[in-house]
C-alpha atoms as a PDB file:
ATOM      1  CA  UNK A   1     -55.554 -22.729-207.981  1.00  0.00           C
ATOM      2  CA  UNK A   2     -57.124 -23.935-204.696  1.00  0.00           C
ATOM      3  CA  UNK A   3     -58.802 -27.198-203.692  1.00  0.00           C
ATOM      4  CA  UNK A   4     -60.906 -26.016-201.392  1.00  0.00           C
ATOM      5  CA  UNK A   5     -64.679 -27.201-202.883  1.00  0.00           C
ATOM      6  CA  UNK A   6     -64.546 -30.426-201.175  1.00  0.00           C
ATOM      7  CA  UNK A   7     -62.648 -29.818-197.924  1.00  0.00           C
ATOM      8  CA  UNK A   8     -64.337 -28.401-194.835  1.00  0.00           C
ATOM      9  CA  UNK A   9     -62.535 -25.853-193.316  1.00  0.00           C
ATOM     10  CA  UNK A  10     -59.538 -25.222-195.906  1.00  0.00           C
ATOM     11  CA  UNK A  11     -58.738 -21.566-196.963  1.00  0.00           C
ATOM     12  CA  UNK A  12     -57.711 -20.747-200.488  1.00  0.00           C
ATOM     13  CA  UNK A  13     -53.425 -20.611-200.598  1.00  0.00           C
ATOM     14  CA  UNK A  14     -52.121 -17.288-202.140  1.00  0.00           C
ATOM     15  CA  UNK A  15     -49.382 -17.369-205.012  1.00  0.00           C
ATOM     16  CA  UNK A  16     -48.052 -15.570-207.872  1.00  0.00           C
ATOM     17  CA  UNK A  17     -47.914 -17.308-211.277  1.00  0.00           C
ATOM     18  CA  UNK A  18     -46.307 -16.422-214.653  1.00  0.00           C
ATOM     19  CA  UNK A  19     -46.758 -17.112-218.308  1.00  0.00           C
ATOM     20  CA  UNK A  20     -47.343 -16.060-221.847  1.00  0.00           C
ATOM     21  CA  UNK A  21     -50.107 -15.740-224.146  1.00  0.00           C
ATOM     22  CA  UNK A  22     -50.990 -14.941-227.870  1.00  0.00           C
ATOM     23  CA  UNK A  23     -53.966 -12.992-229.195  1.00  0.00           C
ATOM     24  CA  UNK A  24     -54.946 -13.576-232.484  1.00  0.00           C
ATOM     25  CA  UNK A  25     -58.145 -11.577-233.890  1.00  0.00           C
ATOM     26  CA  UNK A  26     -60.573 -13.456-235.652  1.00  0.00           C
ATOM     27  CA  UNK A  27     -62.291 -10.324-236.463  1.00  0.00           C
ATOM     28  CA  UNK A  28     -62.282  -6.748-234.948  1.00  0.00           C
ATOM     29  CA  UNK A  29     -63.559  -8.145-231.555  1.00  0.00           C
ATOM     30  CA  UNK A  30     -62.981 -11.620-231.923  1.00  0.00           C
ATOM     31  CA  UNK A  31     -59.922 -13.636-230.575  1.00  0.00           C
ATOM     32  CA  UNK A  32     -58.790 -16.647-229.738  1.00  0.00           C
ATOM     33  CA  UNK A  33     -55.789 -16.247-226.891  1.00  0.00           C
ATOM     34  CA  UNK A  34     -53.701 -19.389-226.289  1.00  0.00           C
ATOM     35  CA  UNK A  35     -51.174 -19.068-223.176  1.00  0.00           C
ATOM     36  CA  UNK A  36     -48.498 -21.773-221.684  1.00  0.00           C
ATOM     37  CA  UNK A  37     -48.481 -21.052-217.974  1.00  0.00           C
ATOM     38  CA  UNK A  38     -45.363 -22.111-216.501  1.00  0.00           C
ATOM     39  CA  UNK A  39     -45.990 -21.552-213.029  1.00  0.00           C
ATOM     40  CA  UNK A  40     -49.330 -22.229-211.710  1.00  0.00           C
ATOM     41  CA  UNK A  41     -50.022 -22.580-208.325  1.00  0.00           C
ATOM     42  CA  UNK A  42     -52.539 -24.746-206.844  1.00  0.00           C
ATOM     43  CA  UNK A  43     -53.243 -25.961-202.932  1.00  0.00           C
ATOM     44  CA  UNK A  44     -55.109 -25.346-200.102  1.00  0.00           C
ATOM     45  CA  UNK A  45     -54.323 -24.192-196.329  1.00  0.00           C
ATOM     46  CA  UNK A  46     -55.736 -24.993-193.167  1.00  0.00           C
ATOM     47  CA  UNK A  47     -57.310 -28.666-193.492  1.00  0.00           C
ATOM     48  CA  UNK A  48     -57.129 -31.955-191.635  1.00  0.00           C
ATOM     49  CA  UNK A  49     -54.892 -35.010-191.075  1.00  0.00           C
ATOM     50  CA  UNK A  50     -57.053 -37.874-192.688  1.00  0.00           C
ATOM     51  CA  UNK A  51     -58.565 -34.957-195.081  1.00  0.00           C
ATOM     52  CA  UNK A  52     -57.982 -34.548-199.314  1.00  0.00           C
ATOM     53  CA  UNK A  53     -55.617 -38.106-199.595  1.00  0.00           C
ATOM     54  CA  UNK A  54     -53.036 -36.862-197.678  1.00  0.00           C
ATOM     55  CA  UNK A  55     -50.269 -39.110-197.250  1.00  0.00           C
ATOM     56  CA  UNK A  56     -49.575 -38.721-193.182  1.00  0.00           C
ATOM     57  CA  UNK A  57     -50.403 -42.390-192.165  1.00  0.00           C
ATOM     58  CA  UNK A  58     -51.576 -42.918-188.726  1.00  0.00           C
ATOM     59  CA  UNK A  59     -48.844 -44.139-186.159  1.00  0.00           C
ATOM     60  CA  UNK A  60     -48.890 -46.986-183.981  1.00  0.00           C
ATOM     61  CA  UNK A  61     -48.539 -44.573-181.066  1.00  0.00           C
ATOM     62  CA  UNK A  62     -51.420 -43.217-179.794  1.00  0.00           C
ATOM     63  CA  UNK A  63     -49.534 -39.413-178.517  1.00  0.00           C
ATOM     64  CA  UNK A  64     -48.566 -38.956-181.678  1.00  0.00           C
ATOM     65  CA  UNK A  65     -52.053 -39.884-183.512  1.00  0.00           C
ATOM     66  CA  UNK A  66     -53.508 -36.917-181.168  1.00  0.00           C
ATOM     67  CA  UNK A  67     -50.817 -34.662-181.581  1.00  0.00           C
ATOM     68  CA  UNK A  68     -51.415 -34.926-185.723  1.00  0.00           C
ATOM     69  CA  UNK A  69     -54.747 -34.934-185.577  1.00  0.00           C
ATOM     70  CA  UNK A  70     -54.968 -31.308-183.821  1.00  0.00           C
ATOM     71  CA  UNK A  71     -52.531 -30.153-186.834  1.00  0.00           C
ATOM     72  CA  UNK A  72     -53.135 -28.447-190.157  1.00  0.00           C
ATOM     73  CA  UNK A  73     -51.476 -28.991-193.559  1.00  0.00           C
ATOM     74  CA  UNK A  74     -50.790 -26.790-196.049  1.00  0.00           C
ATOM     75  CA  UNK A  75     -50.418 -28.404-199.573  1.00  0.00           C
ATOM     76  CA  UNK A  76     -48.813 -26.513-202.045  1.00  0.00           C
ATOM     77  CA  UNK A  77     -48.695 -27.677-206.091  1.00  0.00           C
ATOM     78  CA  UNK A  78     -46.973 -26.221-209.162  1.00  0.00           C
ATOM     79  CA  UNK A  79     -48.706 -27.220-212.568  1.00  0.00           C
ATOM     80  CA  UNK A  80     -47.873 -26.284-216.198  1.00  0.00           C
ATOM     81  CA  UNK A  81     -50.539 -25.079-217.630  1.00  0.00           C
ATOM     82  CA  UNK A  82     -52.204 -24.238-221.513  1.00  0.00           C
ATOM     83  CA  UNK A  83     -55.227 -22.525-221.214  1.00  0.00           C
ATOM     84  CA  UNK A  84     -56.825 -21.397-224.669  1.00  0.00           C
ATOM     85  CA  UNK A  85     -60.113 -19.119-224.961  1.00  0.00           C
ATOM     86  CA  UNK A  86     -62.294 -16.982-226.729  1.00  0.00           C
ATOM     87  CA  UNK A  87     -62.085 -13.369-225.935  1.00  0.00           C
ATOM     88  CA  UNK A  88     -64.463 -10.814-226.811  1.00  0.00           C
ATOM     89  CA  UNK A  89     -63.526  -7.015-226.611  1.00  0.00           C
ATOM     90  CA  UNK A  90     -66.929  -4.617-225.910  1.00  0.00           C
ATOM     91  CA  UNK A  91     -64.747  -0.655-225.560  1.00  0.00           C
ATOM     92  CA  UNK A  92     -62.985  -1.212-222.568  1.00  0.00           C
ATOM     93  CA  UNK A  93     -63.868  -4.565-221.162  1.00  0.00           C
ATOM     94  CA  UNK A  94     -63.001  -7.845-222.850  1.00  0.00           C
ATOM     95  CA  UNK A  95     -64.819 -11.430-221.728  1.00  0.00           C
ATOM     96  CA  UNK A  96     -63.411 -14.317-222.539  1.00  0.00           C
ATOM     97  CA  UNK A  97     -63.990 -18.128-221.684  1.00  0.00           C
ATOM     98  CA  UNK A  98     -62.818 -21.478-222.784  1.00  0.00           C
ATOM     99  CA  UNK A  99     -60.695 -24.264-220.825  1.00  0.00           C
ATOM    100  CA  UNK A 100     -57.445 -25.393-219.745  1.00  0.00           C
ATOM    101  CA  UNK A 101     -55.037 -28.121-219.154  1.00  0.00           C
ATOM    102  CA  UNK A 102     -52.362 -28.947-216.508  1.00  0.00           C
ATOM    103  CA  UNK A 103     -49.517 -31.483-215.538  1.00  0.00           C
ATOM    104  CA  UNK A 104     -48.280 -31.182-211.975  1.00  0.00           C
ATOM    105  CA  UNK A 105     -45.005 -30.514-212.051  1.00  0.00           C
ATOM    106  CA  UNK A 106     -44.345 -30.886-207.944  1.00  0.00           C
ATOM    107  CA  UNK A 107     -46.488 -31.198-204.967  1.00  0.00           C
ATOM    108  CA  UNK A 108     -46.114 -31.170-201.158  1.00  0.00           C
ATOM    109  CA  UNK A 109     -47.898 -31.319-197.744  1.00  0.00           C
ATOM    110  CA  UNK A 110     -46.711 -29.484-194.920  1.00  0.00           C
ATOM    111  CA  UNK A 111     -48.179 -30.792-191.564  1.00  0.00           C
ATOM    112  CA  UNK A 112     -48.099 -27.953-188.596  1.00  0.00           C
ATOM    113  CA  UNK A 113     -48.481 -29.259-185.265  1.00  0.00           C
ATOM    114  CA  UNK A 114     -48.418 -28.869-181.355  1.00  0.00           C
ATOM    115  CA  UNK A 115     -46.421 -31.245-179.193  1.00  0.00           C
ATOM    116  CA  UNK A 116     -45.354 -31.791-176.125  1.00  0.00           C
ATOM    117  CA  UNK A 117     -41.900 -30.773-177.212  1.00  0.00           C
ATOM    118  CA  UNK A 118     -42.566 -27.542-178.708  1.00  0.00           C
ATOM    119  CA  UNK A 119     -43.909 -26.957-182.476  1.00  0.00           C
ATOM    120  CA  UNK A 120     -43.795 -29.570-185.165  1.00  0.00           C
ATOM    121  CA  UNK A 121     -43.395 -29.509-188.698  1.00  0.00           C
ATOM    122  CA  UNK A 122     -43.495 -32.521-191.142  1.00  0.00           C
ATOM    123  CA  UNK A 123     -42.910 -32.430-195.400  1.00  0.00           C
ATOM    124  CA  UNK A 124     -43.800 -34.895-197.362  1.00  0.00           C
ATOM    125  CA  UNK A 125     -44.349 -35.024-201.525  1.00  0.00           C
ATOM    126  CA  UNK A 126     -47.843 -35.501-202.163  1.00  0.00           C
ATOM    127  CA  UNK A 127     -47.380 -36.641-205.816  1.00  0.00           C
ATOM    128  CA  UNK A 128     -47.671 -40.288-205.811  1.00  0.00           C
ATOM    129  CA  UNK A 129     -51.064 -39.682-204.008  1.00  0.00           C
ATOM    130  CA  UNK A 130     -52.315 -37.381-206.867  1.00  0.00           C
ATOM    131  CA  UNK A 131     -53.308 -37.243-210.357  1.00  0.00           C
ATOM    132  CA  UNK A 132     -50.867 -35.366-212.318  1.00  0.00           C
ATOM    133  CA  UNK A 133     -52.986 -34.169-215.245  1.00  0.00           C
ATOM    134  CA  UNK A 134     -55.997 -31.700-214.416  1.00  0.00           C
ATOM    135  CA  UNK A 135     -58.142 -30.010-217.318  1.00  0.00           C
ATOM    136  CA  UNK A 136     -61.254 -27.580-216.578  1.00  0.00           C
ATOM    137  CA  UNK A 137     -62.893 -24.254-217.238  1.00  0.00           C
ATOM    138  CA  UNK A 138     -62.029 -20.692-217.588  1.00  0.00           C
ATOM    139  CA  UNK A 139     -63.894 -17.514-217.344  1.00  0.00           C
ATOM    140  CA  UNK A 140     -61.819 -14.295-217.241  1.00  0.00           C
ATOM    141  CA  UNK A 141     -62.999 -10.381-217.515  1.00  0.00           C
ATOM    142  CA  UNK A 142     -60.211  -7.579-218.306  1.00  0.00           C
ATOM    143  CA  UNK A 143     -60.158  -4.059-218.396  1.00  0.00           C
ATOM    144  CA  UNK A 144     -58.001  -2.053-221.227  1.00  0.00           C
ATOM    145  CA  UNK A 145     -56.388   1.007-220.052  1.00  0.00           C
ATOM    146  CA  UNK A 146     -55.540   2.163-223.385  1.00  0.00           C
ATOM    147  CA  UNK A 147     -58.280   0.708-225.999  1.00  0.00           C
ATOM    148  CA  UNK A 148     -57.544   2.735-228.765  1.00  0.00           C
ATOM    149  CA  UNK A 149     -53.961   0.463-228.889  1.00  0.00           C
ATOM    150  CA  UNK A 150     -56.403  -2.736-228.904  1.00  0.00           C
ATOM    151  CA  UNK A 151     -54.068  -5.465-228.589  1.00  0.00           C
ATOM    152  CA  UNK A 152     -51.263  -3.370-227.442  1.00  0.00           C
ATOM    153  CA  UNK A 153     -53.078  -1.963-224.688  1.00  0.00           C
ATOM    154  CA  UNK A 154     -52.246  -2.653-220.592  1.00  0.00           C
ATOM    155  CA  UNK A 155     -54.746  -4.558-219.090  1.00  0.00           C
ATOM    156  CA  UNK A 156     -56.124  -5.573-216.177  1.00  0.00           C
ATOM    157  CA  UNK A 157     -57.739  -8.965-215.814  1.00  0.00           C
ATOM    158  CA  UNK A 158     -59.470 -11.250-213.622  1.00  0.00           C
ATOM    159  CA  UNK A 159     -59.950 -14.950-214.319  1.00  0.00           C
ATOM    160  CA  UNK A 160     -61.584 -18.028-212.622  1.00  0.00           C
ATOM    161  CA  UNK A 161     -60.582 -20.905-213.458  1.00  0.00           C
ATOM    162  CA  UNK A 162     -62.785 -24.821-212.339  1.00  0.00           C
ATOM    163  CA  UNK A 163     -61.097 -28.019-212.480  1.00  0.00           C
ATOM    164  CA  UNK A 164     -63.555 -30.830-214.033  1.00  0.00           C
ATOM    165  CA  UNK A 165     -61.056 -33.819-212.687  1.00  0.00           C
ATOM    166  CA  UNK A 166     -60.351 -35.172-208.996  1.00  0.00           C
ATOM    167  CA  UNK A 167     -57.151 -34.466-207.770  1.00  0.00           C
ATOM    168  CA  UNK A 168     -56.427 -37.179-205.600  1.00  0.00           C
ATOM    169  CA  UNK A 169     -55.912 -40.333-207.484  1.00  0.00           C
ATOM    170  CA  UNK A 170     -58.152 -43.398-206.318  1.00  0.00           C
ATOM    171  CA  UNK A 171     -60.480 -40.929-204.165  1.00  0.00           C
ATOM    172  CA  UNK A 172     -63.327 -42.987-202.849  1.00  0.00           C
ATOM    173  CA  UNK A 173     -65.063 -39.875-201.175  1.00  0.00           C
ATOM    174  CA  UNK A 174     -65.955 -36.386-202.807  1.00  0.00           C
ATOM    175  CA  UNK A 175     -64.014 -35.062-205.612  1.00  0.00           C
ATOM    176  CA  UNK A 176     -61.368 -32.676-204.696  1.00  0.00           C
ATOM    177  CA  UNK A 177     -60.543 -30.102-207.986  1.00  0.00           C
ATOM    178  CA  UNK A 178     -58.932 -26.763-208.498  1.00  0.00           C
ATOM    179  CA  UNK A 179     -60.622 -24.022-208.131  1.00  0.00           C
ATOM    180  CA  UNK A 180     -58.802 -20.333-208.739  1.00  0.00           C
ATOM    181  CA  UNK A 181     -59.281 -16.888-208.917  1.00  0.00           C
ATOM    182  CA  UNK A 182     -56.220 -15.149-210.447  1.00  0.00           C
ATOM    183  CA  UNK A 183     -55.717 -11.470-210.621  1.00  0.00           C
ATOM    184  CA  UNK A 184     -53.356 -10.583-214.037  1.00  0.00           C
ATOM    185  CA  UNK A 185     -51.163  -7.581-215.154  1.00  0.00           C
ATOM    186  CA  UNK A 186     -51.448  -8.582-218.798  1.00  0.00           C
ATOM    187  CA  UNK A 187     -48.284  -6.193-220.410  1.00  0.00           C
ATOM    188  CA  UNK A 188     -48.338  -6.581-223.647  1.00  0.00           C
ATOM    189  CA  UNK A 189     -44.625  -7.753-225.747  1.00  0.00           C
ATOM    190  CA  UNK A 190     -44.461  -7.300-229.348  1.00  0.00           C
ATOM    191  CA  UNK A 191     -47.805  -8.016-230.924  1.00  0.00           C
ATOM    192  CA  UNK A 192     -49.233  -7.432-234.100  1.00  0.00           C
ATOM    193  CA  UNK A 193     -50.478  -3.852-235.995  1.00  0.00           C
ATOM    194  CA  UNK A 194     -53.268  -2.069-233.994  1.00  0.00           C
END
């Protein structure tokens, strides 16, 4: 997941993530796909001091104040996450939407500046300045390689994902959310008869 809807300048910050889902058909192309996400990553690179409630304060020491403000953080969150959706398979290709859920687990902001000295680098937890709990949208598209195994089948999927809630608690300017696109290997484990 990235924040990057409401900051200027901020790129999107690359991860991996890993869960588990469940398909369960509703009718030959009908399912409903629960998943618990246990590593979702969420963030942004490349914005501001005094951008997206960051929590570097500015010093009584004017050098300093200039030295931050040329830098660029890097915030990096881990949520838990239980996205559920409706999936429809059409031969090959399967759409699904619905919505999620999330608790940030950990957060932190990692400030990258030029000083006189040489190269700085400042961490600080960002999750008292946060709200924990997201919940928003999800739109994915797959592609079976094997459709005649229908829910056994290797796919390939990609999903969006839009976060409805701010994610910096007590935010008096724009709303910051999640926003993600996520690339899957979905291997299927188990699963029912085909």
């Amino acid at each position: 997941m990235d924040q990057r809807d409401r900051v200027d300048d901020a790129e999107f910050l690359r991860s991996w993530a890993f869960g588990a889902y469940v398909q369960v058909r509703l009718s030959e192309k009908l399912f409903i796909v629960p998943a618990l996400m246990i590593k979702t990553p969420g963030g942004m690179k490349g914005f501001g001091v005094g951008e997206a409630g960051n929590p570097f304060e500015p010093s009584d020491v004017d050098e300093v104040n200039e030295n931050l403000a040329d830098g660029t953080i890097t915030r990096t969150l881990n949520y838990i996450t239980v996205p559920v959706a409706m999936r429809y398979q059409f031969g090959r290709i399967g759409l699904a939407g619905g919505g999620y859920a999330g608790y940030m687990t950990k957060g932190h902001d990692e400030l990258d500046a030029s000083v006189s000295q040489g190269d700085l680098t400042l961490r600080t937890s960002v999750t008292d300045v946060l709200n924990r709990f997201d919940a928003g949208l999800q739109a994915s598209v797959d592609f079976s390689f094997m459709p005649e195994r229908k829910m056994r089948s290797l796919r390939l999927a990609v999903k969006g994902i839009y976060g409805l809630m701010d994610t910096v608690k007590d935010n008096s300017g724009d709303p910051i959310k999640n926003v993600g696109v996520f690339v899957k290997l979905q291997i299927p484990v188990g699963g029912g008869g085909s």
